[in-house]
N, C-alpha and C. Protein backbone atom coordinates (compact mmCIF):
# COMPACT_ATOMS: atom_id res chain seq x y z
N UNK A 1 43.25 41.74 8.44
CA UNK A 1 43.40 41.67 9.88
C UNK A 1 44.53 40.73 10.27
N UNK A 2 44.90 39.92 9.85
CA UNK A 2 45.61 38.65 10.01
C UNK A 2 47.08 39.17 9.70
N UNK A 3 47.17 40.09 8.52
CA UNK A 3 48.41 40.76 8.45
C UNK A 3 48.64 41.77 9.36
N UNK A 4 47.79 42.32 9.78
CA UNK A 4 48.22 43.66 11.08
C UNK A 4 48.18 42.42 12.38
N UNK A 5 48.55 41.45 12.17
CA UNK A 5 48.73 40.41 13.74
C UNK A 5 47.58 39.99 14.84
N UNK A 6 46.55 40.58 14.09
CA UNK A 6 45.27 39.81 14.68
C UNK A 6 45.28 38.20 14.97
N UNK A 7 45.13 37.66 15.95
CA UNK A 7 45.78 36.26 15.61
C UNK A 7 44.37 35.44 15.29
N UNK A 8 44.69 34.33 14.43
CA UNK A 8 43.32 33.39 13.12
C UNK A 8 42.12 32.91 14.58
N UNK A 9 42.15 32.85 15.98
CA UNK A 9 41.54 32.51 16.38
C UNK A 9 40.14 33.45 16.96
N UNK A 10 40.85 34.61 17.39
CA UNK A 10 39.71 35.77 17.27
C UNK A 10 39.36 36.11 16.12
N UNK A 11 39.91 36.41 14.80
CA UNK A 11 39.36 36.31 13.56
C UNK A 11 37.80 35.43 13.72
N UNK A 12 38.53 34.22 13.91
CA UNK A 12 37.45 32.83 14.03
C UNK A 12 35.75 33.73 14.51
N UNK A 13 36.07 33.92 15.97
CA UNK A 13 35.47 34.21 17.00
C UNK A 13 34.32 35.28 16.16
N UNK A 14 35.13 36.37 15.81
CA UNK A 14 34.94 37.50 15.17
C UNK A 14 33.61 37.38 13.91
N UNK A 15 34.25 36.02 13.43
CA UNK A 15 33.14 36.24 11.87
C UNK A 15 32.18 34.80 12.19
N UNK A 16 32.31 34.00 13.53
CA UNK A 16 30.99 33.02 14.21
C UNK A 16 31.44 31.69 13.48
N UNK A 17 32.53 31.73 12.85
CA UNK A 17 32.76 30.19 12.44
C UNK A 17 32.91 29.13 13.73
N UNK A 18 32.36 28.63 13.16
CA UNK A 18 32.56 27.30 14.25
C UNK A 18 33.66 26.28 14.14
N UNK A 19 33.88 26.43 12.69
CA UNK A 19 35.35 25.55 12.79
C UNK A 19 36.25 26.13 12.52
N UNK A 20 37.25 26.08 12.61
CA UNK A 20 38.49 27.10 11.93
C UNK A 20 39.20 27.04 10.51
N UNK A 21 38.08 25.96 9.88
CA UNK A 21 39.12 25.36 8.46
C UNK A 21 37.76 26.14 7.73
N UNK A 22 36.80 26.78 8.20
CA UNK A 22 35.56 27.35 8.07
C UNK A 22 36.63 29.14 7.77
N UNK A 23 37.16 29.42 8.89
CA UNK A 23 37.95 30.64 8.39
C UNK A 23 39.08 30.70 7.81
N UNK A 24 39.81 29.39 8.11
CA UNK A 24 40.88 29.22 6.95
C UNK A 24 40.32 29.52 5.59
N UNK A 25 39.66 28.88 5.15
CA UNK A 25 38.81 28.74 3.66
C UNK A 25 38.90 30.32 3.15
N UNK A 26 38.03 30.99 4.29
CA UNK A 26 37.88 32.57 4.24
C UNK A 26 38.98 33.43 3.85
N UNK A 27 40.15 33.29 4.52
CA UNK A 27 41.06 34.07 4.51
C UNK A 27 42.05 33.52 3.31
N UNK A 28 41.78 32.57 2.53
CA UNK A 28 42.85 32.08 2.00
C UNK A 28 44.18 31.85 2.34
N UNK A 29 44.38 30.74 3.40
CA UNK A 29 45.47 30.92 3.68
C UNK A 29 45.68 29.39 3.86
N UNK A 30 46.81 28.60 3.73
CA UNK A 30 47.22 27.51 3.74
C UNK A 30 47.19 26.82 5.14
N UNK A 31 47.07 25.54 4.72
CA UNK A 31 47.64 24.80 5.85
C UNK A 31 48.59 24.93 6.69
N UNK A 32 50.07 25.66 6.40
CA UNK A 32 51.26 25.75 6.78
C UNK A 32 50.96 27.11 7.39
N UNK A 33 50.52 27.83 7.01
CA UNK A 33 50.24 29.40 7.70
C UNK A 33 49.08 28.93 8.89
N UNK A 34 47.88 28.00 8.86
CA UNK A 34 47.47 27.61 9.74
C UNK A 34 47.73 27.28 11.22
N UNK A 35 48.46 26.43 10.86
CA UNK A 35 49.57 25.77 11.76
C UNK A 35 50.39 26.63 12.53
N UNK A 36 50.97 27.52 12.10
CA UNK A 36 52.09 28.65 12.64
C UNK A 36 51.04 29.67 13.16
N UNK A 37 49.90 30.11 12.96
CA UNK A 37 48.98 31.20 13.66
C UNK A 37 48.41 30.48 14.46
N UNK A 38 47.98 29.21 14.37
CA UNK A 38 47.29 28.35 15.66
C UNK A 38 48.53 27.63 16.75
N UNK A 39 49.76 27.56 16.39
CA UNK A 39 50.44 27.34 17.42
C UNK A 39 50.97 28.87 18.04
N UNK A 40 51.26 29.81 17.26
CA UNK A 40 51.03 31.39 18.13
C UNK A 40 50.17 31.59 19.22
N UNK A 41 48.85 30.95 18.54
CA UNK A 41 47.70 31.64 19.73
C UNK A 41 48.22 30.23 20.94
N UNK A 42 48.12 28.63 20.69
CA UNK A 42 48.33 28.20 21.67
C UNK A 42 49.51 28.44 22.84
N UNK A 43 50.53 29.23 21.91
CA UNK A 43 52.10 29.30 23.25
C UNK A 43 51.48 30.78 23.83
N UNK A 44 50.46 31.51 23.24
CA UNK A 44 50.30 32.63 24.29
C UNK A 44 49.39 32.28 25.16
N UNK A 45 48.67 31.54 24.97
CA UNK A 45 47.29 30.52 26.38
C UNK A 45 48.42 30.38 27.09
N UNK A 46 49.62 29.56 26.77
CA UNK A 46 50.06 28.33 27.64
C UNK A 46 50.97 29.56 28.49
N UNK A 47 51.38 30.49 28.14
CA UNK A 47 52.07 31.74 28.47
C UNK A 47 51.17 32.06 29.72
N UNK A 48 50.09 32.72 29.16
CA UNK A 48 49.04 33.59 30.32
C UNK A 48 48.60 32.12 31.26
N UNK A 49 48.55 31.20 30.85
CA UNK A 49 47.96 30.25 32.18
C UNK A 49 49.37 29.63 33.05
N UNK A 50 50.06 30.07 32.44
CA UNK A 50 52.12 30.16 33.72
C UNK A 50 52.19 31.03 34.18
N UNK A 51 51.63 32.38 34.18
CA UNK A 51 51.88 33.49 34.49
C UNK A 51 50.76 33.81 35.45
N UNK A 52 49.49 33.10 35.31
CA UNK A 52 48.41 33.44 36.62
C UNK A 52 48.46 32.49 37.35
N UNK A 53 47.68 33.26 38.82
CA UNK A 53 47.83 32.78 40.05
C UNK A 53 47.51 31.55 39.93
N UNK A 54 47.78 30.64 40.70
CA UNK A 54 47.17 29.19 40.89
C UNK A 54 45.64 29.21 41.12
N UNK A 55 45.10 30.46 41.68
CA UNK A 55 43.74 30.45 41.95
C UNK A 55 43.08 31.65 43.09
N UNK A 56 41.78 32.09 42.22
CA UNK A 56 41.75 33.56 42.86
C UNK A 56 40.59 33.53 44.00
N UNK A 57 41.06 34.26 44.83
CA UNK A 57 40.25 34.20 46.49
C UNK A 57 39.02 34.18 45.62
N UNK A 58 38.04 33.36 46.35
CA UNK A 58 36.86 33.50 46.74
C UNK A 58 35.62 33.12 45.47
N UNK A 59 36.62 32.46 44.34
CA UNK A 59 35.70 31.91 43.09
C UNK A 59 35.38 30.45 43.66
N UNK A 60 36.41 29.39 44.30
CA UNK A 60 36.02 28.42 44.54
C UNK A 60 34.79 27.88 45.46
N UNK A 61 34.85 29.17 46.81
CA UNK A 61 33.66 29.50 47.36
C UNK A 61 32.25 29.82 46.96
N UNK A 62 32.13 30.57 46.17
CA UNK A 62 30.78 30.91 45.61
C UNK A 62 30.47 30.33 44.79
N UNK A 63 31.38 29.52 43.82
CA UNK A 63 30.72 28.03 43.35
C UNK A 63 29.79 27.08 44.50
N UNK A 64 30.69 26.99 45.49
CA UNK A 64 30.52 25.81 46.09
C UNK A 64 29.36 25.97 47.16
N UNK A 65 28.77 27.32 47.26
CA UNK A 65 27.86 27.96 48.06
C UNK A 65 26.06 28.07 46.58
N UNK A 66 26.55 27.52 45.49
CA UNK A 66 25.75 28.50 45.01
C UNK A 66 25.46 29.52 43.92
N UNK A 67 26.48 30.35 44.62
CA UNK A 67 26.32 31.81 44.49
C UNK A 67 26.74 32.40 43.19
């Protein structure tokens, strides 16, 4: 999976590890390959949270009601 570009953090997700040196272990893959698939997944977070709205009608409300 990791070679067809699945990125190591849904992997993670995928097989219930709780730590990620838990699926490192799994996949055999180094520290240095670690590093480069966990900073992948972090520049695409930091990507999608620049790219959405500052904040969507009507979630801050129905918190704050409750609801």
């Amino acid at each position: 999976m990791l070679a067809d570009g699945v990125d190591i953090r849904t992997i993670q997700l995928m097989l219930g590890h709780a730590d990620i040196k838990q699926t490192q272990r799994y996949l055999n893959i180094t520290d240095e390959e670690l590093r480069r698939a966990m900073t992948g997944v972090w520049e695409r977070r930091r990507q999608l949270r620049l790219s959405a709205p500052a904040s969507q009608p009507g979630t801050d409300d129905a918190k704050a009601s409750g609801q």
